[in-house]
Each structure stands twice: as C-alpha cells, then as structure tokens.
N, C-alpha and C. Protein backbone atom coordinates (compact mmCIF):
# COMPACT_ATOMS: atom_id res chain seq x y z
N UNK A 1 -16.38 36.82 25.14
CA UNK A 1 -16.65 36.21 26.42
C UNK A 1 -17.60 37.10 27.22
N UNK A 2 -18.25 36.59 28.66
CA UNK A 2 -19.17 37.27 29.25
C UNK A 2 -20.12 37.10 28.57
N UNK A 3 -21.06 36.38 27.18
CA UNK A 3 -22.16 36.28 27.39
C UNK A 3 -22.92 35.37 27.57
N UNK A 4 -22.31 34.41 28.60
CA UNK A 4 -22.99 33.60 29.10
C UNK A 4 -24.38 34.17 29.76
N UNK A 5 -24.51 35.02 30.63
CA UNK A 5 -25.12 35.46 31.50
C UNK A 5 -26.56 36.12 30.61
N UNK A 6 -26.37 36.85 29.66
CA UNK A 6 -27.12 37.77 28.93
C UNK A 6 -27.97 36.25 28.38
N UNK A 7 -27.44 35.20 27.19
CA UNK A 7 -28.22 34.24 26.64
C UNK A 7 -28.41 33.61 27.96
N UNK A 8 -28.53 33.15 28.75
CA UNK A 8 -29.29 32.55 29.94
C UNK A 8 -30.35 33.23 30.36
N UNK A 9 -30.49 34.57 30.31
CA UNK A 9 -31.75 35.74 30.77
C UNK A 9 -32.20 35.41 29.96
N UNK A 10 -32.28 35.15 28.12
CA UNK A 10 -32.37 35.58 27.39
C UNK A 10 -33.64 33.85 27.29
N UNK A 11 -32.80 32.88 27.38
CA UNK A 11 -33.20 31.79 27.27
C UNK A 11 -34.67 31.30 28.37
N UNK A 12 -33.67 32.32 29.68
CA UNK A 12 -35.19 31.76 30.65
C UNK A 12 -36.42 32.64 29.78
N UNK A 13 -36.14 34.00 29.47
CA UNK A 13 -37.72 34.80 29.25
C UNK A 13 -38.51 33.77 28.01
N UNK A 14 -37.52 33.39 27.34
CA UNK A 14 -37.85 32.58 25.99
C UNK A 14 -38.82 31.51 26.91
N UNK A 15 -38.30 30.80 27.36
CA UNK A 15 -38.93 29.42 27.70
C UNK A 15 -40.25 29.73 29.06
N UNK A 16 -40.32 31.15 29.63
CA UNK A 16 -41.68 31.39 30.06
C UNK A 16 -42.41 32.30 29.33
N UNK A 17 -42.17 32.38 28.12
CA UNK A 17 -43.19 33.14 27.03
C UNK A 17 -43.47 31.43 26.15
N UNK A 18 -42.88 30.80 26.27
CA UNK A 18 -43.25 29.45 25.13
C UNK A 18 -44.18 28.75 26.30
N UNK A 19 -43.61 28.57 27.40
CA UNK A 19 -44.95 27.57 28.02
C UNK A 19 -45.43 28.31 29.18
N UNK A 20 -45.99 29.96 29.14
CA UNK A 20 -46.54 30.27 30.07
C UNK A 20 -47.94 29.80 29.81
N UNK A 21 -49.38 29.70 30.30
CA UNK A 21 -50.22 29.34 30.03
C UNK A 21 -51.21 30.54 30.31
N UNK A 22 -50.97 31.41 29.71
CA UNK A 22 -51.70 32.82 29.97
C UNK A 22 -52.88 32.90 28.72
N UNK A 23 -54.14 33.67 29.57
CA UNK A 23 -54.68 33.76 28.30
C UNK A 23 -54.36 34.37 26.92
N UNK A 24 -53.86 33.52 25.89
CA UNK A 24 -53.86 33.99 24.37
C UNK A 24 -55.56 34.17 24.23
N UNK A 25 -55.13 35.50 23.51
CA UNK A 25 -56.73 35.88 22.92
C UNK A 25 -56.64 35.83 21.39
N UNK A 26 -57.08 34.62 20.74
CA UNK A 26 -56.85 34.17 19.57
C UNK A 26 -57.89 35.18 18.41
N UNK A 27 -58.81 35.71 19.16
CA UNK A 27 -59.64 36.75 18.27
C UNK A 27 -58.69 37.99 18.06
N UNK A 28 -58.24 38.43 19.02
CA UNK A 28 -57.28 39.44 18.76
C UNK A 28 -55.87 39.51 18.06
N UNK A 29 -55.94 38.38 18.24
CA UNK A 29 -54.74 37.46 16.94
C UNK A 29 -55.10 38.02 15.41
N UNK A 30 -56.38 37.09 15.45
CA UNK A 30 -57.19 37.28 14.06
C UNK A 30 -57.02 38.85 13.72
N UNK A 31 -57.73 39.34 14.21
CA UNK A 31 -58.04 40.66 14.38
C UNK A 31 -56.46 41.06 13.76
N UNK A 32 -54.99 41.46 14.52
CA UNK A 32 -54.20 41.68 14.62
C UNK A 32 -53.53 41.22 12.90
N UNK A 33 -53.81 40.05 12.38
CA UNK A 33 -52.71 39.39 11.22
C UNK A 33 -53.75 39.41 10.27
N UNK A 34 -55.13 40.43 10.42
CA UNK A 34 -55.88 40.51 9.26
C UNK A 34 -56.94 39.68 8.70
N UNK A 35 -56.89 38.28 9.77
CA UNK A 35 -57.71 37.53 8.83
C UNK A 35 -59.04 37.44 9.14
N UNK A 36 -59.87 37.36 8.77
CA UNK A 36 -61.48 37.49 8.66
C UNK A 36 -62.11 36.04 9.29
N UNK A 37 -63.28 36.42 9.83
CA UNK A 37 -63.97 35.25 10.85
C UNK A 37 -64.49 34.23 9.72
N UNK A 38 -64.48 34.71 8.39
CA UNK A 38 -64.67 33.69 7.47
C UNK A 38 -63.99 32.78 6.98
N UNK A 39 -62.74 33.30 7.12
CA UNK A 39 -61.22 32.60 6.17
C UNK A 39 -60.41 32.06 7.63
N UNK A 40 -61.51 32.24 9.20
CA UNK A 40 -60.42 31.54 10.47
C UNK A 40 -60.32 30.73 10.34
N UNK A 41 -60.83 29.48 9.44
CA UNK A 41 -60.42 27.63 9.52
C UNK A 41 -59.44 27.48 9.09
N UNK A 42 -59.23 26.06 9.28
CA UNK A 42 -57.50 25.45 9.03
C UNK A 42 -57.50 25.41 7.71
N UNK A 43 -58.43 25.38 6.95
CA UNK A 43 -58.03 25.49 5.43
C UNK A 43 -57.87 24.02 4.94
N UNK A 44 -58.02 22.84 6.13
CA UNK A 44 -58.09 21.24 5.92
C UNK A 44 -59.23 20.98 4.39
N UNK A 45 -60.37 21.48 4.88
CA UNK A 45 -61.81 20.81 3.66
C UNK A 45 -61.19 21.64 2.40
N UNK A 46 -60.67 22.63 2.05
CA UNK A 46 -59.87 23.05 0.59
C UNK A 46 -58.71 21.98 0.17
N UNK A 47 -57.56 21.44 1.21
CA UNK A 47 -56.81 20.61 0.73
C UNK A 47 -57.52 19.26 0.35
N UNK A 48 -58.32 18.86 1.00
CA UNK A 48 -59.36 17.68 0.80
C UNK A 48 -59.53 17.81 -0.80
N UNK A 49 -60.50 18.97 -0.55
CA UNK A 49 -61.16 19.33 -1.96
C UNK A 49 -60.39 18.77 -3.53
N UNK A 50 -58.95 19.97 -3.36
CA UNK A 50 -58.18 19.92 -3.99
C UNK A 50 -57.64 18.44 -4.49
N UNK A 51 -57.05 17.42 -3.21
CA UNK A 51 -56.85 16.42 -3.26
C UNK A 51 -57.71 15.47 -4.10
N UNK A 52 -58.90 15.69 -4.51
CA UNK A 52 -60.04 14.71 -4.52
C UNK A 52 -60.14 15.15 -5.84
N UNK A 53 -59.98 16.42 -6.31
CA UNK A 53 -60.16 16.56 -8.03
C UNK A 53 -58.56 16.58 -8.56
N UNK A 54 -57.58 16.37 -8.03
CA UNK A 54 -56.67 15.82 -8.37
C UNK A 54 -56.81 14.32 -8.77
N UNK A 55 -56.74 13.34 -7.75
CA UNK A 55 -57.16 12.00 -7.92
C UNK A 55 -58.22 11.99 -9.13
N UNK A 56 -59.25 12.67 -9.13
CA UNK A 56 -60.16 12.53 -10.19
C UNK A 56 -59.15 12.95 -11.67
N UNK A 57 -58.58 13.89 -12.07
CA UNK A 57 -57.82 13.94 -12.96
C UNK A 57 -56.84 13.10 -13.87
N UNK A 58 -56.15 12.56 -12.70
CA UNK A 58 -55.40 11.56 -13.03
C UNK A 58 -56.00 9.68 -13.19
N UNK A 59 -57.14 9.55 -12.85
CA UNK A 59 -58.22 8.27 -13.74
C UNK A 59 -58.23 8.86 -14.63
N UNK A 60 -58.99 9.97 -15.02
CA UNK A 60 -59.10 10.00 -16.72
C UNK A 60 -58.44 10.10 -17.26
C-alpha cells in the first residue's frame, strides 16, 4: 500500500514526455541510434521491391 501517490507522479511525467510538443531533434536521433543519412528512409521502396519479385516468382 501507499503507492498510489508515487505511480500517479510517475504517470503524470509519462503523459507530459508522450505529448509534450517540444522540439525532437530527429538528426540527433539519427546521429544518436547510428543510422546514416543514407539508410534515414522508411525502408517502404525495399518492401515494395521485395514484394514485386516475390509476386514475380510465384507466376512462374
């Protein structure tokens, strides 16, 4: 008992770090988790890709 109080602190900091609207600096992100200004896309036109010589595989 008693931790009501602690997960309520705990919950407000949560929910003004999820929708504060502060600048995220998404380069420093990059920067930070390693990944290269070449490899920053969503990686969508590779699943495409992939998708499309799949389908081609399976006609022949």
């Amino acid at each position: 008992m008693g931790r009501g109080r602690a997960k309520a602190k705990q919950t407000k900091v949560a929910r003004k770090i999820k929708y504060s609207s502060g600048g995220t600096d998404l380069e420093r992100l990059r920067r930070d988790m390693g990944v290269g200004a070449a490899t920053a896309g969503t990686g969508a036109e590779d699943i495409g890709d992939a998708a499309e010589r799949a389908e081609s595989d399976t006609e022949s």
